[in-house]
PDB file of N, CA and C in Angstrom:
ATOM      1  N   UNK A   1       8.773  35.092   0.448  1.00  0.00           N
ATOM      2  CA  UNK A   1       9.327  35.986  -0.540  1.00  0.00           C
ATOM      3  C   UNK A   1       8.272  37.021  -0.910  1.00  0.00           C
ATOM      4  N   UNK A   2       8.903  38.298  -1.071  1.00  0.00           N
ATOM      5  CA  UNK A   2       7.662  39.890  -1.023  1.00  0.00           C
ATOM      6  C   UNK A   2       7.674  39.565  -2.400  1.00  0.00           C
ATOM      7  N   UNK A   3       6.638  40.528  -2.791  1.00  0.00           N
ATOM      8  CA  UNK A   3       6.340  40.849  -4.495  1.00  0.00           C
ATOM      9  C   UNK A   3       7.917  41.845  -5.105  1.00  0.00           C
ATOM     10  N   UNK A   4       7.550  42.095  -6.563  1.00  0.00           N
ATOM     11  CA  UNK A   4       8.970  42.403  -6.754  1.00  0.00           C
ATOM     12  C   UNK A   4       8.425  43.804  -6.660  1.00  0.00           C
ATOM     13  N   UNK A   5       9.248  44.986  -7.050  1.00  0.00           N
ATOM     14  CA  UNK A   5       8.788  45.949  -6.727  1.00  0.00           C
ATOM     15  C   UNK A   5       8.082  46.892  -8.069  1.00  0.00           C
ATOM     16  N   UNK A   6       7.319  47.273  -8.147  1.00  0.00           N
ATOM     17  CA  UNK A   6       6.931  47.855  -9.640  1.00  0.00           C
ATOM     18  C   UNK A   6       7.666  49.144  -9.994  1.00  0.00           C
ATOM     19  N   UNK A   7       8.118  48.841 -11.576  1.00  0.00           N
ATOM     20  CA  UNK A   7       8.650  50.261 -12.081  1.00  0.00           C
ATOM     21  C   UNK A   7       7.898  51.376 -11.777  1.00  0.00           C
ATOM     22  N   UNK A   8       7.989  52.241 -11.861  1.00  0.00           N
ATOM     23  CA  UNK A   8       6.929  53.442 -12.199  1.00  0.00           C
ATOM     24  C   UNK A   8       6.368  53.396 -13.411  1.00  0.00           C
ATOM     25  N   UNK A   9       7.394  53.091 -14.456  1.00  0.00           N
ATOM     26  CA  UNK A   9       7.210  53.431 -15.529  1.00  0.00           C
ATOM     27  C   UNK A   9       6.318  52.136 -16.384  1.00  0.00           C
ATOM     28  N   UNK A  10       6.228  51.289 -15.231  1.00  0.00           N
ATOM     29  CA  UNK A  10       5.148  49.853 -16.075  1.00  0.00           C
ATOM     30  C   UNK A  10       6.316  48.667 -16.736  1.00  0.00           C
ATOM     31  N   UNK A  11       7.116  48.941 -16.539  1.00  0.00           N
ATOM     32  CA  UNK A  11       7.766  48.055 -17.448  1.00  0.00           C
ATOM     33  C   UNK A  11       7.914  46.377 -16.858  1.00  0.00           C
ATOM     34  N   UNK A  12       7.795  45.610 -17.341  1.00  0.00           N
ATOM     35  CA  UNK A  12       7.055  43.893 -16.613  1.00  0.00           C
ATOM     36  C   UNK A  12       8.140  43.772 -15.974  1.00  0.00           C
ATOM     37  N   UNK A  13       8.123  42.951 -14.294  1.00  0.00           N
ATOM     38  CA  UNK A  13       9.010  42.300 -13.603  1.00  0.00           C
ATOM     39  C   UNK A  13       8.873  40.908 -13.485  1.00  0.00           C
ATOM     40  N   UNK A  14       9.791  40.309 -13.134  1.00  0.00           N
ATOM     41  CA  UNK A  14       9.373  38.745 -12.485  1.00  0.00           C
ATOM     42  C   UNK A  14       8.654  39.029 -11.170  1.00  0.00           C
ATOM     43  N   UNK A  15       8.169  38.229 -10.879  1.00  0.00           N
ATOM     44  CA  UNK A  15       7.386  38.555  -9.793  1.00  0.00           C
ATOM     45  C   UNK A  15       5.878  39.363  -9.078  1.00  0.00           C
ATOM     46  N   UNK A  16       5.482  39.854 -11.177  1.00  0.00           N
ATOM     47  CA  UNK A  16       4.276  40.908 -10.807  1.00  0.00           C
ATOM     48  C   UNK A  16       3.740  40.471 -12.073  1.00  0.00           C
ATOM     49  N   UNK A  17       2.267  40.358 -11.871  1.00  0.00           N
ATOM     50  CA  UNK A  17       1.248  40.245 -13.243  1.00  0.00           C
ATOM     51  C   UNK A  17       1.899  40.601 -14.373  1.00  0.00           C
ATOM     52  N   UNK A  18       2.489  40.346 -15.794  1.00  0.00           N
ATOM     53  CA  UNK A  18       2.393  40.937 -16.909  1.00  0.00           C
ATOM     54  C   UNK A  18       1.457  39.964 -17.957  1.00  0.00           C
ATOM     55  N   UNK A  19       1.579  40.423 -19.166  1.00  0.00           N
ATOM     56  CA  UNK A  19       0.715  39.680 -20.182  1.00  0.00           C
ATOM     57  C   UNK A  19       1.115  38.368 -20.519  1.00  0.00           C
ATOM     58  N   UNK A  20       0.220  37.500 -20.083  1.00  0.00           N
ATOM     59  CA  UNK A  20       0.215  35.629 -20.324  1.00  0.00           C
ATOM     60  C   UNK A  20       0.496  34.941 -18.598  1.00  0.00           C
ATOM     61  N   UNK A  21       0.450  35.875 -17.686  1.00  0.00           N
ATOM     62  CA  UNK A  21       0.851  35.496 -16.214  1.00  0.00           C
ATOM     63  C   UNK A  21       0.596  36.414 -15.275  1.00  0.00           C
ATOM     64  N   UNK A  22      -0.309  36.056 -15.110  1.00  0.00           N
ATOM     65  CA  UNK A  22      -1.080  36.200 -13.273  1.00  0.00           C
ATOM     66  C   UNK A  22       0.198  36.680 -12.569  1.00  0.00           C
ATOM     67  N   UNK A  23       1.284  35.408 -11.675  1.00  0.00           N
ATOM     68  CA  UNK A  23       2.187  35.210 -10.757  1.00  0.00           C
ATOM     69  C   UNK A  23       3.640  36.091 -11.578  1.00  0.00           C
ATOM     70  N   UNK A  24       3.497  36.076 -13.101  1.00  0.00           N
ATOM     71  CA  UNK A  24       4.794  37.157 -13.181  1.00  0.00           C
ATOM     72  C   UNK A  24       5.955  35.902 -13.764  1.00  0.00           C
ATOM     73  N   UNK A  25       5.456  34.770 -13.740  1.00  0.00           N
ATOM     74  CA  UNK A  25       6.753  33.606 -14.170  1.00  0.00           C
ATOM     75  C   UNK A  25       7.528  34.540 -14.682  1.00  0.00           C
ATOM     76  N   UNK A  26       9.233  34.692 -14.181  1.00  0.00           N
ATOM     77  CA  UNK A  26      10.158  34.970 -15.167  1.00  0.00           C
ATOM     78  C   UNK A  26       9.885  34.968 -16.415  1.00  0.00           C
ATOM     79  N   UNK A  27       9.994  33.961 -17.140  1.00  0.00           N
ATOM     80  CA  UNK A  27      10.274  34.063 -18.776  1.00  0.00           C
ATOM     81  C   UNK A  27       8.957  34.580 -19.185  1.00  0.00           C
ATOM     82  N   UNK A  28       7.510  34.564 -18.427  1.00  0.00           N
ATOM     83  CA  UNK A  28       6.722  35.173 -18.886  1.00  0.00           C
ATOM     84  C   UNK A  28       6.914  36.912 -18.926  1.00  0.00           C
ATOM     85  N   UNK A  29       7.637  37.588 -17.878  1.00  0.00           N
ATOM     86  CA  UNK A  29       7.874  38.986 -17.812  1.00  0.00           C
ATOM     87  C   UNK A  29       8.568  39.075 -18.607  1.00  0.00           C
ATOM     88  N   UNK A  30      10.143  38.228 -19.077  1.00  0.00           N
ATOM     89  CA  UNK A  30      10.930  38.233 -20.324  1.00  0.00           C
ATOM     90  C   UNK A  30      10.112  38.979 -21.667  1.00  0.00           C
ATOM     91  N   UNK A  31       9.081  37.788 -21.811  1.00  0.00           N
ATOM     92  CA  UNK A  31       8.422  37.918 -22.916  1.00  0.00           C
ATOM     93  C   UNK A  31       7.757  39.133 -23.273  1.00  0.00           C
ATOM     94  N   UNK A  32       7.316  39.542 -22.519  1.00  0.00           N
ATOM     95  CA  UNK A  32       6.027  40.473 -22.275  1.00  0.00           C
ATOM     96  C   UNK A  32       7.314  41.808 -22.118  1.00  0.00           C
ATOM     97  N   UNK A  33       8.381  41.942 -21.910  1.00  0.00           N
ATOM     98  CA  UNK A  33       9.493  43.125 -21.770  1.00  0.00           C
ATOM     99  C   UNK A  33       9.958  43.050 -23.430  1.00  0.00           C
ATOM    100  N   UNK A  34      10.061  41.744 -23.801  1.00  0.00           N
ATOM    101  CA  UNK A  34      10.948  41.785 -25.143  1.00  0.00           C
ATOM    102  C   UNK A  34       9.794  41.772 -26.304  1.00  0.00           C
ATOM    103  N   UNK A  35       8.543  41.321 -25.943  1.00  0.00           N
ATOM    104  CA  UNK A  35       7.703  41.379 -27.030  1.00  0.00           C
ATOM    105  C   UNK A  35       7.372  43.119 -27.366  1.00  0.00           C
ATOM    106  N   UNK A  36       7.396  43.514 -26.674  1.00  0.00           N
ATOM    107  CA  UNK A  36       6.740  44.992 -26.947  1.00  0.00           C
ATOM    108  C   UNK A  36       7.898  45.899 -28.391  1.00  0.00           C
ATOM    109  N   UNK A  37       6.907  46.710 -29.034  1.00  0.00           N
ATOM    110  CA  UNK A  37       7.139  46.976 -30.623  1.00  0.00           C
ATOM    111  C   UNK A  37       8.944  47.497 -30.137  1.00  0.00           C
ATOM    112  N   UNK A  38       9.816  47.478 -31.023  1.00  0.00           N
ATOM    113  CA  UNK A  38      11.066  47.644 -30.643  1.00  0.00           C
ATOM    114  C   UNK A  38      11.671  47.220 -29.951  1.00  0.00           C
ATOM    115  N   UNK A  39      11.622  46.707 -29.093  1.00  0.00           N
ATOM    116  CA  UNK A  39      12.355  46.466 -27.732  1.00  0.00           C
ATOM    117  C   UNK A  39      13.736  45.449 -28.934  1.00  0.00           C
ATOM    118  N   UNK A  40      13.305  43.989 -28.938  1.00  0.00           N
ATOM    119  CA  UNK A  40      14.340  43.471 -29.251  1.00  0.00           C
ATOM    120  C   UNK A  40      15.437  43.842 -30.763  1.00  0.00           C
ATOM    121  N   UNK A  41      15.132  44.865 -31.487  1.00  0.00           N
ATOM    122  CA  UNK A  41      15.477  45.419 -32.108  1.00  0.00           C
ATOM    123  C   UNK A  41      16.822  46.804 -31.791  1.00  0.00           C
ATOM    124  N   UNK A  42      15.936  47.395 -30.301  1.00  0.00           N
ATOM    125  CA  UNK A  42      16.924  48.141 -29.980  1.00  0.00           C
ATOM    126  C   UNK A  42      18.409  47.496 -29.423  1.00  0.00           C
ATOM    127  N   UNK A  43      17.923  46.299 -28.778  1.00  0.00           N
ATOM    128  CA  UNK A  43      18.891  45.606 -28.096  1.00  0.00           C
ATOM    129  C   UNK A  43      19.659  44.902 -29.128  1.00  0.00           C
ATOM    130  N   UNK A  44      19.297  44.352 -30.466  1.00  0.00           N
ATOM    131  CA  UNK A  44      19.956  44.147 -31.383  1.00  0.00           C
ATOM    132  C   UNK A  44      20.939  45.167 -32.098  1.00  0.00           C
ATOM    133  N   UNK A  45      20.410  46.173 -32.324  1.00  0.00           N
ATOM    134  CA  UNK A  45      21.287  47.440 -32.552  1.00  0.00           C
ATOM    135  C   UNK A  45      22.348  47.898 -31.693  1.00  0.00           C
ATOM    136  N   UNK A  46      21.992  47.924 -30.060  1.00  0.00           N
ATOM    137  CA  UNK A  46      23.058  47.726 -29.538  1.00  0.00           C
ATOM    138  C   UNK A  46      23.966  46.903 -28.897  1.00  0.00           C
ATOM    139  N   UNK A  47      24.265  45.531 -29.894  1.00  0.00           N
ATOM    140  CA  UNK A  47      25.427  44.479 -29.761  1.00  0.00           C
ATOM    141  C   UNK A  47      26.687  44.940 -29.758  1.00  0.00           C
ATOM    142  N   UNK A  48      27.104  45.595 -30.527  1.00  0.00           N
ATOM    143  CA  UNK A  48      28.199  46.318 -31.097  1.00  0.00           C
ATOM    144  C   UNK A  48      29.018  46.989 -30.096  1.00  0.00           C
ATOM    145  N   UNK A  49      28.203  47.512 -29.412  1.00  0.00           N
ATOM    146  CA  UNK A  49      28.710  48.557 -28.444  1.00  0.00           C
ATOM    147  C   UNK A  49      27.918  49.954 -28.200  1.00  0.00           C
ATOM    148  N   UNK A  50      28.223  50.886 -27.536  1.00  0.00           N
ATOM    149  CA  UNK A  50      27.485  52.417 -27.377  1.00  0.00           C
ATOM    150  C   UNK A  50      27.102  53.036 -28.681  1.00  0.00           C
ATOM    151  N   UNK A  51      25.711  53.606 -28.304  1.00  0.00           N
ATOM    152  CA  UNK A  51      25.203  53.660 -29.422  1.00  0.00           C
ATOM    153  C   UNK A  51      24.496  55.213 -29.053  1.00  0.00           C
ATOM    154  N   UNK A  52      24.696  56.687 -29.715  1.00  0.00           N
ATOM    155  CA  UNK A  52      23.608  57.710 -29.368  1.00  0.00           C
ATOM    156  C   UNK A  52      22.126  57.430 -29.631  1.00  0.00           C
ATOM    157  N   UNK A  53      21.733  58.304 -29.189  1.00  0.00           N
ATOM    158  CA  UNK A  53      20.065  58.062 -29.009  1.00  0.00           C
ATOM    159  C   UNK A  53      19.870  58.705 -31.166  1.00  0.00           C
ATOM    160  N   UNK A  54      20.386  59.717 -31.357  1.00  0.00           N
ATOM    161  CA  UNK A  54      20.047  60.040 -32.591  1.00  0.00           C
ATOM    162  C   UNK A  54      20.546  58.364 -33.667  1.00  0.00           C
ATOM    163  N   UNK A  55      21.369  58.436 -33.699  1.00  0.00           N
ATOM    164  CA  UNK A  55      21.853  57.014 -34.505  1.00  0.00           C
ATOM    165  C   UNK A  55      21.273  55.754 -34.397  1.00  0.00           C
ATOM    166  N   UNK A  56      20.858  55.682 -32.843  1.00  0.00           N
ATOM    167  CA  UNK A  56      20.293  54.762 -32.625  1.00  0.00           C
ATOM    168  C   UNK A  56      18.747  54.821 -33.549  1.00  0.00           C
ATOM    169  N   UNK A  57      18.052  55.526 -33.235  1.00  0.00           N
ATOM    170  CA  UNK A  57      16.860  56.207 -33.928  1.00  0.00           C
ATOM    171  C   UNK A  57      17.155  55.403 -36.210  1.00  0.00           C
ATOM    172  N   UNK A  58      17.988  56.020 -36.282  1.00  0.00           N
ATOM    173  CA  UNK A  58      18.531  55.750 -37.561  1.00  0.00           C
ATOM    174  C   UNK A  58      18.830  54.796 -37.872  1.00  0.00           C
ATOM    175  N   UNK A  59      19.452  53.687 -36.912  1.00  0.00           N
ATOM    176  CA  UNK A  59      19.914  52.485 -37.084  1.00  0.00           C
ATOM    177  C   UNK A  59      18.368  51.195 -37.369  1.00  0.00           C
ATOM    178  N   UNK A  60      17.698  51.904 -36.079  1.00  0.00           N
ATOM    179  CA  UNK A  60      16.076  51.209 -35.860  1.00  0.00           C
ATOM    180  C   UNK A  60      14.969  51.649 -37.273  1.00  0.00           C
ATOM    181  N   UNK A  61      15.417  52.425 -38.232  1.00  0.00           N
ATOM    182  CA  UNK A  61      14.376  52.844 -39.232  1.00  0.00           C
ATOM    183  C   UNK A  61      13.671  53.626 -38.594  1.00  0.00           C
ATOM    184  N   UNK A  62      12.248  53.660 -38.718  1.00  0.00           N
ATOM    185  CA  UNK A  62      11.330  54.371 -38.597  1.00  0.00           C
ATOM    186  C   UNK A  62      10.647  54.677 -37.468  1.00  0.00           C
ATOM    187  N   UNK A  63      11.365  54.060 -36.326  1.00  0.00           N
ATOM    188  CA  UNK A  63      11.059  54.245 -34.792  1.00  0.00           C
ATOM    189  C   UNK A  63      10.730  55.799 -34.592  1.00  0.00           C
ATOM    190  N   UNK A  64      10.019  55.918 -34.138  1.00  0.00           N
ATOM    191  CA  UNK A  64       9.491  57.407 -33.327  1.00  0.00           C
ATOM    192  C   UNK A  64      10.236  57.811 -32.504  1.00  0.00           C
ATOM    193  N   UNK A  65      11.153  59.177 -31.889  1.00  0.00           N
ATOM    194  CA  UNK A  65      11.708  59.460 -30.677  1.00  0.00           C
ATOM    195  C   UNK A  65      11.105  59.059 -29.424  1.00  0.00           C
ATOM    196  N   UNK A  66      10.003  59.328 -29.677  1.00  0.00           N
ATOM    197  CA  UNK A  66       8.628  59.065 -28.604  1.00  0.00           C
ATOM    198  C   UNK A  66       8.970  57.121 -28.489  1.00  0.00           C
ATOM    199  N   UNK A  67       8.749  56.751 -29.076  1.00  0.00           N
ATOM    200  CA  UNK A  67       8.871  55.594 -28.964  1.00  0.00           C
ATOM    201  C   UNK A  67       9.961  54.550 -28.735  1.00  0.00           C
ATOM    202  N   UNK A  68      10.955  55.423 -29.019  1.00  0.00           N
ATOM    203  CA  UNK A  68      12.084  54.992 -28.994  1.00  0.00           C
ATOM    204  C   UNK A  68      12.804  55.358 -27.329  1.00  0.00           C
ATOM    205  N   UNK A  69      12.600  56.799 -26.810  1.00  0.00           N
ATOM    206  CA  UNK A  69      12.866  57.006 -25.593  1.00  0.00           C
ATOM    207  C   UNK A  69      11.870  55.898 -24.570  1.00  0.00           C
ATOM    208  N   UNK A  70      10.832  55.563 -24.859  1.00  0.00           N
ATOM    209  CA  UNK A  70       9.975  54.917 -23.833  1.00  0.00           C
ATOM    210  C   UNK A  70       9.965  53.587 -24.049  1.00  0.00           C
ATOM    211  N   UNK A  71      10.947  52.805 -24.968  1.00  0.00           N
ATOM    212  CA  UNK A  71      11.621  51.395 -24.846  1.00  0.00           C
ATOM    213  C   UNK A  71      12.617  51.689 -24.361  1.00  0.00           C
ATOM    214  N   UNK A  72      13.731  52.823 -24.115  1.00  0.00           N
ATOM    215  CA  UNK A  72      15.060  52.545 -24.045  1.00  0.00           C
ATOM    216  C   UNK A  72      14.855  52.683 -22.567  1.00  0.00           C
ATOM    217  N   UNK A  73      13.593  53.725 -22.170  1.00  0.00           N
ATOM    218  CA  UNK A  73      13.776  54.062 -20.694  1.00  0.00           C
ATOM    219  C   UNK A  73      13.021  52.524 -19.721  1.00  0.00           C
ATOM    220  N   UNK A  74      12.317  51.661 -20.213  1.00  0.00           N
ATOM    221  CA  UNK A  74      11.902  50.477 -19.946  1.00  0.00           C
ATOM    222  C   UNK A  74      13.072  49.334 -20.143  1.00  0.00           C
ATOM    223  N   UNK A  75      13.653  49.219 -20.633  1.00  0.00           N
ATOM    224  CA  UNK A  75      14.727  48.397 -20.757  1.00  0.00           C
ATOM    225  C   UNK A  75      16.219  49.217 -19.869  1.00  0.00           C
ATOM    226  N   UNK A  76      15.943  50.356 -19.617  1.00  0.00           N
ATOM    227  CA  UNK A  76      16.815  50.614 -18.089  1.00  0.00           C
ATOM    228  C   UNK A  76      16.129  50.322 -17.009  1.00  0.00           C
ATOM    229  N   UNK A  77      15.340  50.365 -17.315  1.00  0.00           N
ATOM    230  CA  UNK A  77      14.485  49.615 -15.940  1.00  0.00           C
ATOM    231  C   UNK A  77      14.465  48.610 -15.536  1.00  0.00           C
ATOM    232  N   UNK A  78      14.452  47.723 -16.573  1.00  0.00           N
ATOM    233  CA  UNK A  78      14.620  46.317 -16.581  1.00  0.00           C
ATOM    234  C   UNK A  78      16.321  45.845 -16.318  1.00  0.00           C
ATOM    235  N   UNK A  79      16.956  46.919 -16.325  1.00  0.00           N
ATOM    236  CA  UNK A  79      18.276  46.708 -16.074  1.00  0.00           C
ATOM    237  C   UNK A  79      19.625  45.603 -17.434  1.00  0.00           C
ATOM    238  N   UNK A  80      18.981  45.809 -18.786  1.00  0.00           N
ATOM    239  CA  UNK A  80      19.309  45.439 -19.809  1.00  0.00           C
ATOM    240  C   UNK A  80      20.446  46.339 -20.265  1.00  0.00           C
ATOM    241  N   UNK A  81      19.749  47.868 -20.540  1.00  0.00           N
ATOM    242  CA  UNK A  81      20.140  49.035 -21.131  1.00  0.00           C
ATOM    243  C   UNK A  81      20.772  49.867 -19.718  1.00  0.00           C
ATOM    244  N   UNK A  82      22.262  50.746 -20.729  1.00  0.00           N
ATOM    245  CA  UNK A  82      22.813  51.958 -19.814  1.00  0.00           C
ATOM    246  C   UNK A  82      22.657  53.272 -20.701  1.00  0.00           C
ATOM    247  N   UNK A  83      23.114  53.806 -19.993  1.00  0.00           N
ATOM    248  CA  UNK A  83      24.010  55.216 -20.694  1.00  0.00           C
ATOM    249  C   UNK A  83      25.271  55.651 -19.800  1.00  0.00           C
ATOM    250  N   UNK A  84      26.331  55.856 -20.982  1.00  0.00           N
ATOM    251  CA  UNK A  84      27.326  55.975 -20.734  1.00  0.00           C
ATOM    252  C   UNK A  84      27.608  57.270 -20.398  1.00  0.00           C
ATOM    253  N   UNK A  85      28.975  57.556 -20.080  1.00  0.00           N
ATOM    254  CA  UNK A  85      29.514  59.188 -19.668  1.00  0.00           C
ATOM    255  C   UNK A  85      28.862  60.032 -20.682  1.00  0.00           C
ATOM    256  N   UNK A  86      29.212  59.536 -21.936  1.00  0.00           N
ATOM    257  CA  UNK A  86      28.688  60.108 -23.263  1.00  0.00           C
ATOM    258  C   UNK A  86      27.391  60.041 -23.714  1.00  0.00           C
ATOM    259  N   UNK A  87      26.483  59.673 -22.952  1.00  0.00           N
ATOM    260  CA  UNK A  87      24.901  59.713 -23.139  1.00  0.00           C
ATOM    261  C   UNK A  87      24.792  58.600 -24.178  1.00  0.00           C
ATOM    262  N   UNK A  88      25.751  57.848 -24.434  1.00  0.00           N
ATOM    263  CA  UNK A  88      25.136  56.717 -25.290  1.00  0.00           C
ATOM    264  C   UNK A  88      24.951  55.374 -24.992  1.00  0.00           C
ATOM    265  N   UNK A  89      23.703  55.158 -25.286  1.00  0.00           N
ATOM    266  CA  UNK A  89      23.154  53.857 -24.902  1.00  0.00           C
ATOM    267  C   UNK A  89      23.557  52.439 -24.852  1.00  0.00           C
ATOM    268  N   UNK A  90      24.268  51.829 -24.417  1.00  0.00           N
ATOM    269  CA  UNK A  90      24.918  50.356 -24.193  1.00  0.00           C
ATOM    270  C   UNK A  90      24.292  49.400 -23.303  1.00  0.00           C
ATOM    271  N   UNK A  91      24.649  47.840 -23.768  1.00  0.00           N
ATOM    272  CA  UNK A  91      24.452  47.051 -22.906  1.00  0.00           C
ATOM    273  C   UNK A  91      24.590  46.915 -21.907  1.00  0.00           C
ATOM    274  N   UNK A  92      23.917  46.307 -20.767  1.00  0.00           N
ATOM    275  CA  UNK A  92      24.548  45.941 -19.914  1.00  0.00           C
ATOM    276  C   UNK A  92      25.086  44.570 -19.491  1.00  0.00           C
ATOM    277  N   UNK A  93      26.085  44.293 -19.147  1.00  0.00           N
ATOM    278  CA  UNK A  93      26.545  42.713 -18.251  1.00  0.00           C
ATOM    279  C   UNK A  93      25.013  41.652 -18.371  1.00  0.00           C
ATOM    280  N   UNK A  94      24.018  42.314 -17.869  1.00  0.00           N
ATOM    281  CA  UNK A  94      22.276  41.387 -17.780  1.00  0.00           C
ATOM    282  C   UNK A  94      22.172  41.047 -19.404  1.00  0.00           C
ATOM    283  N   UNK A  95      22.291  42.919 -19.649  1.00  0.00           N
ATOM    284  CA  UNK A  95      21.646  42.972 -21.416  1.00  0.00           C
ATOM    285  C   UNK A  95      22.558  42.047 -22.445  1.00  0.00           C
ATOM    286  N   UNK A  96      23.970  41.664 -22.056  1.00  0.00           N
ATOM    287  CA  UNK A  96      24.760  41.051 -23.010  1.00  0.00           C
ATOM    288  C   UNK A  96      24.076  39.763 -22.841  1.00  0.00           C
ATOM    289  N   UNK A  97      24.219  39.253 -21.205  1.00  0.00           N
ATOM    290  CA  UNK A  97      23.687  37.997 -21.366  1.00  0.00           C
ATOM    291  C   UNK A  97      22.770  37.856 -21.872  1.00  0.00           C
ATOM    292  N   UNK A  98      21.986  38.571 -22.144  1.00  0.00           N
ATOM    293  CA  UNK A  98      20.515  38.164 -23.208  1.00  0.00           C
ATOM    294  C   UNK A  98      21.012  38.139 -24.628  1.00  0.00           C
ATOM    295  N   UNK A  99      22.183  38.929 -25.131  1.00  0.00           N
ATOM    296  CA  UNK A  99      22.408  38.851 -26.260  1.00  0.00           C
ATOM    297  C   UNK A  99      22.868  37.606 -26.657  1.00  0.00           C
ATOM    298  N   UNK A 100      23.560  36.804 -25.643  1.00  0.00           N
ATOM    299  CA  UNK A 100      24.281  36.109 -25.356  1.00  0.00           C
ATOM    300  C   UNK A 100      23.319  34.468 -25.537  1.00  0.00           C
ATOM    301  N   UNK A 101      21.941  34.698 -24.971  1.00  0.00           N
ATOM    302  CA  UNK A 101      20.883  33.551 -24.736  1.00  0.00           C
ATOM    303  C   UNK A 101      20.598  33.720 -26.027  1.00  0.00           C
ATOM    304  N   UNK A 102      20.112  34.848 -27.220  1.00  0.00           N
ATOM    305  CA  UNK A 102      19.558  35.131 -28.163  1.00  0.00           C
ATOM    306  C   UNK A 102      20.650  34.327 -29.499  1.00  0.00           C
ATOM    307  N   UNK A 103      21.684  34.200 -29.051  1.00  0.00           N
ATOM    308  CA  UNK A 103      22.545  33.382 -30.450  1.00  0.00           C
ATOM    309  C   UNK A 103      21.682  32.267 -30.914  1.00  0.00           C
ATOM    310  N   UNK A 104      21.383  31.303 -29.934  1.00  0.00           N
ATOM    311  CA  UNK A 104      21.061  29.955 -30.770  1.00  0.00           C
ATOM    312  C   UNK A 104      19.584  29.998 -31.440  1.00  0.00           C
ATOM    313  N   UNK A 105      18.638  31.499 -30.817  1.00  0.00           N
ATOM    314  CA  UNK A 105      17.630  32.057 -31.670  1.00  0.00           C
ATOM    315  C   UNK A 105      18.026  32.511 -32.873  1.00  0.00           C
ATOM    316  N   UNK A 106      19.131  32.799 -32.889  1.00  0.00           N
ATOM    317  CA  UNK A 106      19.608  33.288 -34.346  1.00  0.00           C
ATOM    318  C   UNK A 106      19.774  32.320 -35.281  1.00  0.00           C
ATOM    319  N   UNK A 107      20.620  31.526 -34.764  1.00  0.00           N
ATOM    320  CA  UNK A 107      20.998  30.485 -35.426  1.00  0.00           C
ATOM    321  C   UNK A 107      19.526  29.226 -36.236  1.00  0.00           C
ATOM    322  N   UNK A 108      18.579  29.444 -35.221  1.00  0.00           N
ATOM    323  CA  UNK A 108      17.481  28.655 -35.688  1.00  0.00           C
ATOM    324  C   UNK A 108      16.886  29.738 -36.323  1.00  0.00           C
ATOM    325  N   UNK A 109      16.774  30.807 -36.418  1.00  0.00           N
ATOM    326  CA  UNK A 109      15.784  31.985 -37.471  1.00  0.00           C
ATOM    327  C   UNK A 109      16.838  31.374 -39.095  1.00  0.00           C
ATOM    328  N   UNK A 110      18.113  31.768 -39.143  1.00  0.00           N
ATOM    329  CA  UNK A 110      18.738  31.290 -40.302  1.00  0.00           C
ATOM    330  C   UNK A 110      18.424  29.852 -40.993  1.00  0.00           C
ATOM    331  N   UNK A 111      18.178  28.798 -39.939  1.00  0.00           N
ATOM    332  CA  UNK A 111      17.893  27.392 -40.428  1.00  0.00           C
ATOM    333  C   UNK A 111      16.675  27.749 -40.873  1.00  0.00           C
ATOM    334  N   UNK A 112      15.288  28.114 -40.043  1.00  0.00           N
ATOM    335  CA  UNK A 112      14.251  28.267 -40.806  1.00  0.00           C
ATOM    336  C   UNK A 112      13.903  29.221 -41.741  1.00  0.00           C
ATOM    337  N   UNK A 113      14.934  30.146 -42.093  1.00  0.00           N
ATOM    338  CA  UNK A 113      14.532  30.776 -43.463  1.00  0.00           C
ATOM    339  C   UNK A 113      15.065  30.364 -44.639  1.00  0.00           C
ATOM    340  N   UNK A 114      16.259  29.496 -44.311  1.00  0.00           N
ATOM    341  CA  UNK A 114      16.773  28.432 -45.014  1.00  0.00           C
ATOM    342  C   UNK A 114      15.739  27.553 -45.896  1.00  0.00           C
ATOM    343  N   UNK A 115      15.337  26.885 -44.893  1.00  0.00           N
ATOM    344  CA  UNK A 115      13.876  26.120 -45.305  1.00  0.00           C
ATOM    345  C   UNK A 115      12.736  26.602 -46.108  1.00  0.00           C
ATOM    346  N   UNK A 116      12.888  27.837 -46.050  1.00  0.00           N
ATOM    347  CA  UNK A 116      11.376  28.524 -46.191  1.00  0.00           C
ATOM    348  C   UNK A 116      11.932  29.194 -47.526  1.00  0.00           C
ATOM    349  N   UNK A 117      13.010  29.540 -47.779  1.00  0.00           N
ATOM    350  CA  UNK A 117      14.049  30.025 -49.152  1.00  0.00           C
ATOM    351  C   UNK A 117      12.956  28.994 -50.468  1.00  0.00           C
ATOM    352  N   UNK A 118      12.519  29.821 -51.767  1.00  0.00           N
ATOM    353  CA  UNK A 118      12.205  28.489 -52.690  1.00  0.00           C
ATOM    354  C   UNK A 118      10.382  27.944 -52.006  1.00  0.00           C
ATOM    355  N   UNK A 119      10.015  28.193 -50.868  1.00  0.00           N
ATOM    356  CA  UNK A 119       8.938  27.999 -50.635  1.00  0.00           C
ATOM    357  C   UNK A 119       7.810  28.483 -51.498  1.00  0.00           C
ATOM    358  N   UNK A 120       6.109  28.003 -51.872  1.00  0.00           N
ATOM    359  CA  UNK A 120       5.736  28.901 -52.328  1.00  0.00           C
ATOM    360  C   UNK A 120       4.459  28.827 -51.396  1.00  0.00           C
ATOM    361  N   UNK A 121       4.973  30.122 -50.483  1.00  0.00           N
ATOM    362  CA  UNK A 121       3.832  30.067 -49.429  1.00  0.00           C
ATOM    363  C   UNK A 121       3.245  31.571 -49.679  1.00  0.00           C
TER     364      UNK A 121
END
């Protein structure tokens, strides 16, 4: 099996060095694609459905255009994110299924803030 092929644009593959992995382990490129500032935020914003790049911007708070075009264009790379006829940004079939893996993360963020509710930390 060849190496995977590199974005141009840097964005982590399975199959190629990213951060915490030498060999590229899948869930390590996952990580290292979804850890970066915004990323899982944009993809949270777009659950719903198509989303413009201006709204989107608005929806994310204080995201930078700059910053915001160079997650959305890394997460088309990664084959998560589209754009539609209408230039607006949607999931894809890959990107749902991640939305899709991300429920029972949800579901445990709610239990542990549950817990943490009344804390005095």
């Amino acid at each position: 099996m060849g190496e995977a092929p590199v974005p141009a644009d840097g964005t982590p593959v399975p199959g190629r060095s990213v951060r915490g992995s030498q060999t590229g382990r899948p869930i390590m490129a996952a990580f290292d694609l979804l850890g970066r500032r915004w990323a899982l935020r944009i993809l949270w914003e777009l659950r719903d459905g198509p989303v413009g790049f201006r709204a989107l911007q608005q929806r994310c708070g204080d995201v930078s255009p700059t910053v915001l075009n160079t997650r959305l264009g890394e997460l088309r790379s990664a084959g998560l994110v589209e754009q539609d006829t209408d230039r607006a940004h949607r999931l894809t079939p890959l990107g749902r299924d991640l939305r899709q893996a991300l429920v029972p993360l949800q579901a445990w963020a709610e239990r542990w803030a549950e817990t943490r509710s009344g804390s005095s930390t």
